[in-house]
C-alpha atoms as a PDB file:
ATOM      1  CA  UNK A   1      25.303  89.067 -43.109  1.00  0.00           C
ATOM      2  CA  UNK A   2      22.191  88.492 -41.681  1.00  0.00           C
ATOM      3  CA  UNK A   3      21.389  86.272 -44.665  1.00  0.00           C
ATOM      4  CA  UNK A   4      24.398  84.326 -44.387  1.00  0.00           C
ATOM      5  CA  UNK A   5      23.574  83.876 -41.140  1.00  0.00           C
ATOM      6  CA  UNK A   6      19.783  82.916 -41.871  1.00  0.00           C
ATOM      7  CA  UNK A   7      20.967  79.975 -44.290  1.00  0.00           C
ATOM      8  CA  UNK A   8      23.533  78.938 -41.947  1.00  0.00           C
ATOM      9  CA  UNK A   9      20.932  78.834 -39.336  1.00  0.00           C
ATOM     10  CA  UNK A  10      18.497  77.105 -42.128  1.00  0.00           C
ATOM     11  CA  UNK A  11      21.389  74.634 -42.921  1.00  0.00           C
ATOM     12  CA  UNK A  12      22.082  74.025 -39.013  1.00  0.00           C
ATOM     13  CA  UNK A  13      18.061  73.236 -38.531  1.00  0.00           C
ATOM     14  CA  UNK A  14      18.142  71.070 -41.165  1.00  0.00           C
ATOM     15  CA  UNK A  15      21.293  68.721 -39.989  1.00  0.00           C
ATOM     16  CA  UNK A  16      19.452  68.777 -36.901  1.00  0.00           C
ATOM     17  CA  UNK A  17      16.467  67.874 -38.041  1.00  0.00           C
ATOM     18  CA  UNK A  18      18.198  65.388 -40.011  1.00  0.00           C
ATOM     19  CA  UNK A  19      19.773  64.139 -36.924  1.00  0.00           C
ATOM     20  CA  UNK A  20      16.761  64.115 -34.868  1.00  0.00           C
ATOM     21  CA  UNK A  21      15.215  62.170 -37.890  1.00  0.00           C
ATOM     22  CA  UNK A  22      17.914  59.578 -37.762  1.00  0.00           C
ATOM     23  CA  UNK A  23      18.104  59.607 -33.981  1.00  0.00           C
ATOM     24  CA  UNK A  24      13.927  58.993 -34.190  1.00  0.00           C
ATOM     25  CA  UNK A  25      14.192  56.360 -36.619  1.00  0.00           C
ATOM     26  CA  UNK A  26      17.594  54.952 -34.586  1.00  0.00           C
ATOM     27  CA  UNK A  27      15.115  54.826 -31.700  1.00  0.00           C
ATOM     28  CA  UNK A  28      12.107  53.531 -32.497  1.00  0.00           C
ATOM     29  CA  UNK A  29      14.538  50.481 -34.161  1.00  0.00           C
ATOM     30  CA  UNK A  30      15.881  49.844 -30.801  1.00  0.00           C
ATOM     31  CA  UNK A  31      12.213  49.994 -29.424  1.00  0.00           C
ATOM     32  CA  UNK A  32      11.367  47.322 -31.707  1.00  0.00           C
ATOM     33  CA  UNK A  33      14.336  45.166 -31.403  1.00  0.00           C
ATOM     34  CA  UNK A  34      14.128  45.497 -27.632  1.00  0.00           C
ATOM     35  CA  UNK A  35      10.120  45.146 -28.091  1.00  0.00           C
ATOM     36  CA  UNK A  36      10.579  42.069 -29.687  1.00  0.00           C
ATOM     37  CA  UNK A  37      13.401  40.615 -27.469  1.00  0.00           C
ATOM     38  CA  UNK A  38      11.286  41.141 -24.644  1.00  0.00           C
ATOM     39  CA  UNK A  39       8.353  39.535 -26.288  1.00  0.00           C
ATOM     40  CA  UNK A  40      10.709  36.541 -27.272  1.00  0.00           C
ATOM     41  CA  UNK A  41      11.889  36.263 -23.461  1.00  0.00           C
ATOM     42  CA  UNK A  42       7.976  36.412 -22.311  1.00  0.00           C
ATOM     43  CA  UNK A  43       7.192  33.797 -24.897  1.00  0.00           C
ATOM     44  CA  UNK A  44      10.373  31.690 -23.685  1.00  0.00           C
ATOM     45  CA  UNK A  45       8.840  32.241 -19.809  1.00  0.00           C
ATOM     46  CA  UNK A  46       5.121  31.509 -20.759  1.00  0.00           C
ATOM     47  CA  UNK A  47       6.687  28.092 -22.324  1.00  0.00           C
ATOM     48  CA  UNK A  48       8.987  27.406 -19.301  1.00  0.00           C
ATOM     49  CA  UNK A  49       6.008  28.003 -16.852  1.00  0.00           C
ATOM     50  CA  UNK A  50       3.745  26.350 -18.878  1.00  0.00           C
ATOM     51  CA  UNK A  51       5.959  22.959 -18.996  1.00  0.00           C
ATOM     52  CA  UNK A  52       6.508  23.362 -14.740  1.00  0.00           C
ATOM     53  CA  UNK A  53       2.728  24.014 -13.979  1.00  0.00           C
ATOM     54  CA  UNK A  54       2.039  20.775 -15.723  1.00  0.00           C
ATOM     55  CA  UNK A  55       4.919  18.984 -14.544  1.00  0.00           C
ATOM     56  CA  UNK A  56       3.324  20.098 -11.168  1.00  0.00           C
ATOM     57  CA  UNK A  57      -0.213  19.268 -12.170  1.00  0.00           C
ATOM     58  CA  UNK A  58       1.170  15.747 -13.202  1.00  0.00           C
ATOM     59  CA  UNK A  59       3.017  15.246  -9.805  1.00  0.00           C
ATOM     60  CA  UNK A  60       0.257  16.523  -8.046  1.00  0.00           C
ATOM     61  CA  UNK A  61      -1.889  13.751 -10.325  1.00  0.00           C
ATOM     62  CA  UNK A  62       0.250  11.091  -9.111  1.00  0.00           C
ATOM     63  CA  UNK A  63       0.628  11.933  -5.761  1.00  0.00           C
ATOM     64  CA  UNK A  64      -3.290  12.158  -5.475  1.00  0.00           C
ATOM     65  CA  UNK A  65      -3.272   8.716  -7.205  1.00  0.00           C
ATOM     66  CA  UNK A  66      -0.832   7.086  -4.921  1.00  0.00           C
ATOM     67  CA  UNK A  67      -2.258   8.021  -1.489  1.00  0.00           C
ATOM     68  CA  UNK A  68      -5.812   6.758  -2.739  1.00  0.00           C
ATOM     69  CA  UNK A  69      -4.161   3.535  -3.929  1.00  0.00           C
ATOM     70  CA  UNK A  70      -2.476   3.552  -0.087  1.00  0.00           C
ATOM     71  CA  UNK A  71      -5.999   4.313   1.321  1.00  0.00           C
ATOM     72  CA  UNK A  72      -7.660   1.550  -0.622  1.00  0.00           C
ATOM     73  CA  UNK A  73      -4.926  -0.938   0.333  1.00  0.00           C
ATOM     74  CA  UNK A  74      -4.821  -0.271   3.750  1.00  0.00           C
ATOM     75  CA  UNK A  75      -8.611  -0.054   4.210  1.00  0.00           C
ATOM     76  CA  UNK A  76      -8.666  -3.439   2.406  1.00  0.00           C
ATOM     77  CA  UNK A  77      -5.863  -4.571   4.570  1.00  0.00           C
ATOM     78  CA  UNK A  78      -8.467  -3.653   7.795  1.00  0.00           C
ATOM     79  CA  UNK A  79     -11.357  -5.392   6.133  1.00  0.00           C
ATOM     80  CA  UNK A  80      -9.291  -8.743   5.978  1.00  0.00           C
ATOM     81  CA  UNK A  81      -7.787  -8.427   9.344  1.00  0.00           C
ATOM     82  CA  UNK A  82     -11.458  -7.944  10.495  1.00  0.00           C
ATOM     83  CA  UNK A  83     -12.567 -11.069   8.516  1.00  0.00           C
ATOM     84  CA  UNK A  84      -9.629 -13.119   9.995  1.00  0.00           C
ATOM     85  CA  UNK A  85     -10.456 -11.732  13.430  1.00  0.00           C
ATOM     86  CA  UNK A  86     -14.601 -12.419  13.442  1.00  0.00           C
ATOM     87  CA  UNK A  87     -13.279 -16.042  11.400  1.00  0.00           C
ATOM     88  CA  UNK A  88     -11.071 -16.616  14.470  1.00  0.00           C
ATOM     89  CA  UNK A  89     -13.576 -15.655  17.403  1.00  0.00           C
ATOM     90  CA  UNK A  90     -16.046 -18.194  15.538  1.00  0.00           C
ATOM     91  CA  UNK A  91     -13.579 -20.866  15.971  1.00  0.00           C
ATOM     92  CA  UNK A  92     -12.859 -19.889  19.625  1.00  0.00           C
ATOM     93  CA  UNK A  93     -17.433 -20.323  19.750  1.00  0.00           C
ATOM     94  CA  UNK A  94     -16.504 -23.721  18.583  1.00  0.00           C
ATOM     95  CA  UNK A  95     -15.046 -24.703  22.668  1.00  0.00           C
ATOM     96  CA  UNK A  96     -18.200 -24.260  24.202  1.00  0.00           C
ATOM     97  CA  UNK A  97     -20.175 -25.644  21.714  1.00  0.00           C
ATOM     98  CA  UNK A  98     -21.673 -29.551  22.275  1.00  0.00           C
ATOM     99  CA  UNK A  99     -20.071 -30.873  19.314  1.00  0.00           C
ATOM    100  CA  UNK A 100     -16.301 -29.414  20.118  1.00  0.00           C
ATOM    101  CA  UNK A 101     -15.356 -32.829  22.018  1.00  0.00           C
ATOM    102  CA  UNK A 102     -15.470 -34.492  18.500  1.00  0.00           C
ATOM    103  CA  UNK A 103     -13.940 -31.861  16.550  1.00  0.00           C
ATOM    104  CA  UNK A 104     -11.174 -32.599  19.360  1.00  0.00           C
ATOM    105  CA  UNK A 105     -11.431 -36.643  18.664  1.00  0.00           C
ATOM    106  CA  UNK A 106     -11.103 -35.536  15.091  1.00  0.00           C
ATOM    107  CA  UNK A 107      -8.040 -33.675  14.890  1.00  0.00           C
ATOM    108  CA  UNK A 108      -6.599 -36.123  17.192  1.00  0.00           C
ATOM    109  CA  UNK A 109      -7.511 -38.506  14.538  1.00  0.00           C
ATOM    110  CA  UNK A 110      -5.907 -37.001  11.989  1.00  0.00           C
ATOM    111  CA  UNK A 111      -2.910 -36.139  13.900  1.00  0.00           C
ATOM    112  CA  UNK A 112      -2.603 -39.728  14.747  1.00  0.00           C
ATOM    113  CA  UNK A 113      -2.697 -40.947  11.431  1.00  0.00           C
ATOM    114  CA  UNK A 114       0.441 -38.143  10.737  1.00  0.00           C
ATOM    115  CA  UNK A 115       3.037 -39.901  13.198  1.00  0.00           C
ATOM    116  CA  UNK A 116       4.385 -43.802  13.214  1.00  0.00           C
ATOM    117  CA  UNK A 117       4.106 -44.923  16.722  1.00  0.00           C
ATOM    118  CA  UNK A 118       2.303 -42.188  18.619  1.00  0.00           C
ATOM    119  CA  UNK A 119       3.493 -41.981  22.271  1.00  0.00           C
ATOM    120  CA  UNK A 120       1.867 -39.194  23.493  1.00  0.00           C
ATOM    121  CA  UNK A 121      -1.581 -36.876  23.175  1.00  0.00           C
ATOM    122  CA  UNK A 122      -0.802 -33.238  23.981  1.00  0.00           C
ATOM    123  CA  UNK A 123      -3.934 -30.992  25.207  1.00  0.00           C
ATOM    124  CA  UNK A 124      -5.192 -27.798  26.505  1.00  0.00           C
ATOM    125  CA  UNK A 125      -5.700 -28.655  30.746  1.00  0.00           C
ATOM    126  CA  UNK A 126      -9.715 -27.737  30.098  1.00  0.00           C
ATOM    127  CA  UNK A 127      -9.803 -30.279  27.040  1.00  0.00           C
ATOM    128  CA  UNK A 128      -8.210 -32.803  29.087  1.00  0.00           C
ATOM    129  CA  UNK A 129     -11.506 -34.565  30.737  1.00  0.00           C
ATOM    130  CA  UNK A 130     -12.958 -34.494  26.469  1.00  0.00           C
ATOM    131  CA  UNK A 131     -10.151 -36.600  25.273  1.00  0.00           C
ATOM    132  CA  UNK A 132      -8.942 -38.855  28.097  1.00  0.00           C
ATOM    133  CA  UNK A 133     -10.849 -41.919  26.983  1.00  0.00           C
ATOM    134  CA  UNK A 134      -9.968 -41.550  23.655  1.00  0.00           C
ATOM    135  CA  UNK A 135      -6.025 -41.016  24.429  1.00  0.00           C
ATOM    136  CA  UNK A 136      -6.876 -44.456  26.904  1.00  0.00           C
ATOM    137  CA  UNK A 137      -8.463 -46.651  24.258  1.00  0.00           C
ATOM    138  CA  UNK A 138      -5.319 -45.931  21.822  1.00  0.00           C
ATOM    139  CA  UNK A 139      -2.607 -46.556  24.391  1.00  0.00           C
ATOM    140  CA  UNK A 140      -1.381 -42.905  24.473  1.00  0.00           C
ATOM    141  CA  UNK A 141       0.377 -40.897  27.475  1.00  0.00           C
ATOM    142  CA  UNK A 142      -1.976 -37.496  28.148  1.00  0.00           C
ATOM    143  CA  UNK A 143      -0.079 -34.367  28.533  1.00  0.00           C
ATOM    144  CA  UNK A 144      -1.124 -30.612  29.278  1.00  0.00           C
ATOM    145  CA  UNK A 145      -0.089 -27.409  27.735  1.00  0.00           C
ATOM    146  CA  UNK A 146      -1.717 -24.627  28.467  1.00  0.00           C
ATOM    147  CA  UNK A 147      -0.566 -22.994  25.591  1.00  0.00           C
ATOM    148  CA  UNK A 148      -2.293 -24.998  23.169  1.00  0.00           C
ATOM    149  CA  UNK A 149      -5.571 -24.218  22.279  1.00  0.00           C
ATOM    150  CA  UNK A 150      -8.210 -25.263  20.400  1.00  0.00           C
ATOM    151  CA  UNK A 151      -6.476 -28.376  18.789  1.00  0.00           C
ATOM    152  CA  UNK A 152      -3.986 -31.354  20.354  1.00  0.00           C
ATOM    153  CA  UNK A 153      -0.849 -32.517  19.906  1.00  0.00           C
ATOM    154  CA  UNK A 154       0.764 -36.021  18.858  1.00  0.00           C
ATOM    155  CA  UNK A 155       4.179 -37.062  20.144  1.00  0.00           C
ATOM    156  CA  UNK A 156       5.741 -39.156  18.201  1.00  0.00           C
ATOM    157  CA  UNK A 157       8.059 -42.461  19.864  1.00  0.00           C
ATOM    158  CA  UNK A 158      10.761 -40.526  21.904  1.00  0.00           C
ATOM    159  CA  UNK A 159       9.803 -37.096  20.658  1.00  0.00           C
ATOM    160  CA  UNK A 160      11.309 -38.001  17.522  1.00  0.00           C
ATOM    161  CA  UNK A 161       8.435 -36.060  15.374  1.00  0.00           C
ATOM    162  CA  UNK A 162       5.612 -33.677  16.495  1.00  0.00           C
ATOM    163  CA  UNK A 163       2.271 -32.633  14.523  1.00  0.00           C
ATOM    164  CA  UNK A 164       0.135 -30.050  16.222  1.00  0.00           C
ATOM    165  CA  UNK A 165      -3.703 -30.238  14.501  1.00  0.00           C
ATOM    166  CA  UNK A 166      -5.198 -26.882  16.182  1.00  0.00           C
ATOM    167  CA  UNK A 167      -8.255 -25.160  14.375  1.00  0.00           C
ATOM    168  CA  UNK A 168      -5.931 -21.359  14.646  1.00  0.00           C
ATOM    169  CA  UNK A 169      -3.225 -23.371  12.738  1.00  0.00           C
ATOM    170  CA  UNK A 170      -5.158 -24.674  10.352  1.00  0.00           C
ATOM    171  CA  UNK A 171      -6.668 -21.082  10.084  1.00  0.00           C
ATOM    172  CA  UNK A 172      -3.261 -20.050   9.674  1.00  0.00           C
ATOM    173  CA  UNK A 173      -2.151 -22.276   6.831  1.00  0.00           C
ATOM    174  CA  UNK A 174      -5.105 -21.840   5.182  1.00  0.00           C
ATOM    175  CA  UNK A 175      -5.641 -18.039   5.637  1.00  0.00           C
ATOM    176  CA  UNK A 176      -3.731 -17.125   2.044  1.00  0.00           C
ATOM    177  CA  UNK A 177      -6.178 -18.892   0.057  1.00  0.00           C
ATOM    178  CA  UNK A 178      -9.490 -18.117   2.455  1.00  0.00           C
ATOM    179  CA  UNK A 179      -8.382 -14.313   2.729  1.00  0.00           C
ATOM    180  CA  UNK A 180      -7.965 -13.960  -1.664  1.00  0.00           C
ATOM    181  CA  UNK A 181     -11.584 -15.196  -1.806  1.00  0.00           C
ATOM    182  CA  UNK A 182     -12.468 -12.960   0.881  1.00  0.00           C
ATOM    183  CA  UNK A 183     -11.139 -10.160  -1.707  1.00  0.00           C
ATOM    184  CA  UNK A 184     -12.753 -11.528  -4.942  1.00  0.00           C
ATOM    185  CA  UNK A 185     -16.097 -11.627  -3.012  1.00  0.00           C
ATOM    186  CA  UNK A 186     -15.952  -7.763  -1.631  1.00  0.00           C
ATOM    187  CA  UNK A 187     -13.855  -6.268  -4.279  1.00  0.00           C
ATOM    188  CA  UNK A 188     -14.229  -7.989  -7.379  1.00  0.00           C
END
């Protein structure tokens, strides 16, 4: 009996060894498969955060490009107002200068020639004394605004028609052209 015994113990180690075997080999096939799953999710990851960091990195790109595009346009912006400001405190110079009673005569001139029968010349109360002979020797009423400045006024027959000819208006009006050659000259 004891031999029966030994090859039914032999027989018992050998199933088990057979399903230890199996069970190994079982085992080490769901290592790989789940070795490999894994490895396909990391790979699917990698790609995923790959694509984001350089959606990022392009937003990021933009963004960066945008506020120096705002900086640029606003610091161009200040450089123009600047210009327009020193361009108007040179015309304001212009009132105390010798020659500012005929650039007065000479936008009154031209404001003349703007209106059919003139009835009136409009003018700041200190310009007043510069252009009342020449308002006299064309036979035209002289009025004060203090509001106007640098520049008359020409009233037309019974207010029918107005033309103001003012050195900041003509600034004005001519500002869009002055200010893009302004740019050319500093920025290219």
């Amino acid at each position: 009996m004891s031999r029966l015994k030994e090859i039914l113990q032999q027989e018992v180690r050998t199933e088990i060894d057979g399903i230890l075997a199996e069970a190994d080999s079982s085992a080490e096939g769901l290592i790989r498969e789940a070795e490999k799953k894994a490895s396909e999710r990391v790979a699917t990851c990698r790609k995923k955060t790959e694509a984001k960091l350089r959606a990022a990195i392009l937003l990021a790109e933009s963004m960066a490009d945008l506020t120096l595009s705002t900086a640029r346009m606003q610091a161009k912006s200040e450089v123009i107002a600047a210009v327009k400001k020193k361009a108007m405190a040179a015309l304001e110079e212009t009132a105390g200068r010798p020659e500012y009673d005929r650039v007065l005569e000479e936008l009154a001139e031209e404001a003349v020639k703007a209106v059919e029968r003139a009835e009136a010349l409009v003018v700041h109360p200190d310009d007043k004394p510069k252009l009342s002979s020449w308002a006299k020797r064309r036979g035209l009423e002289l009025r004060v605004d203090p509001e106007l400045h640098l520049g008359v006024r020409i009233v037309a027959h019974g207010g029918q028609r107005i033309v103001e000819n003012s050195l900041p208006e003509r600034l004005r009006r001519a500002w869009e052209t002055l200010a893009s050659g302004v740019t050319r000259r500093l920025w290219g």
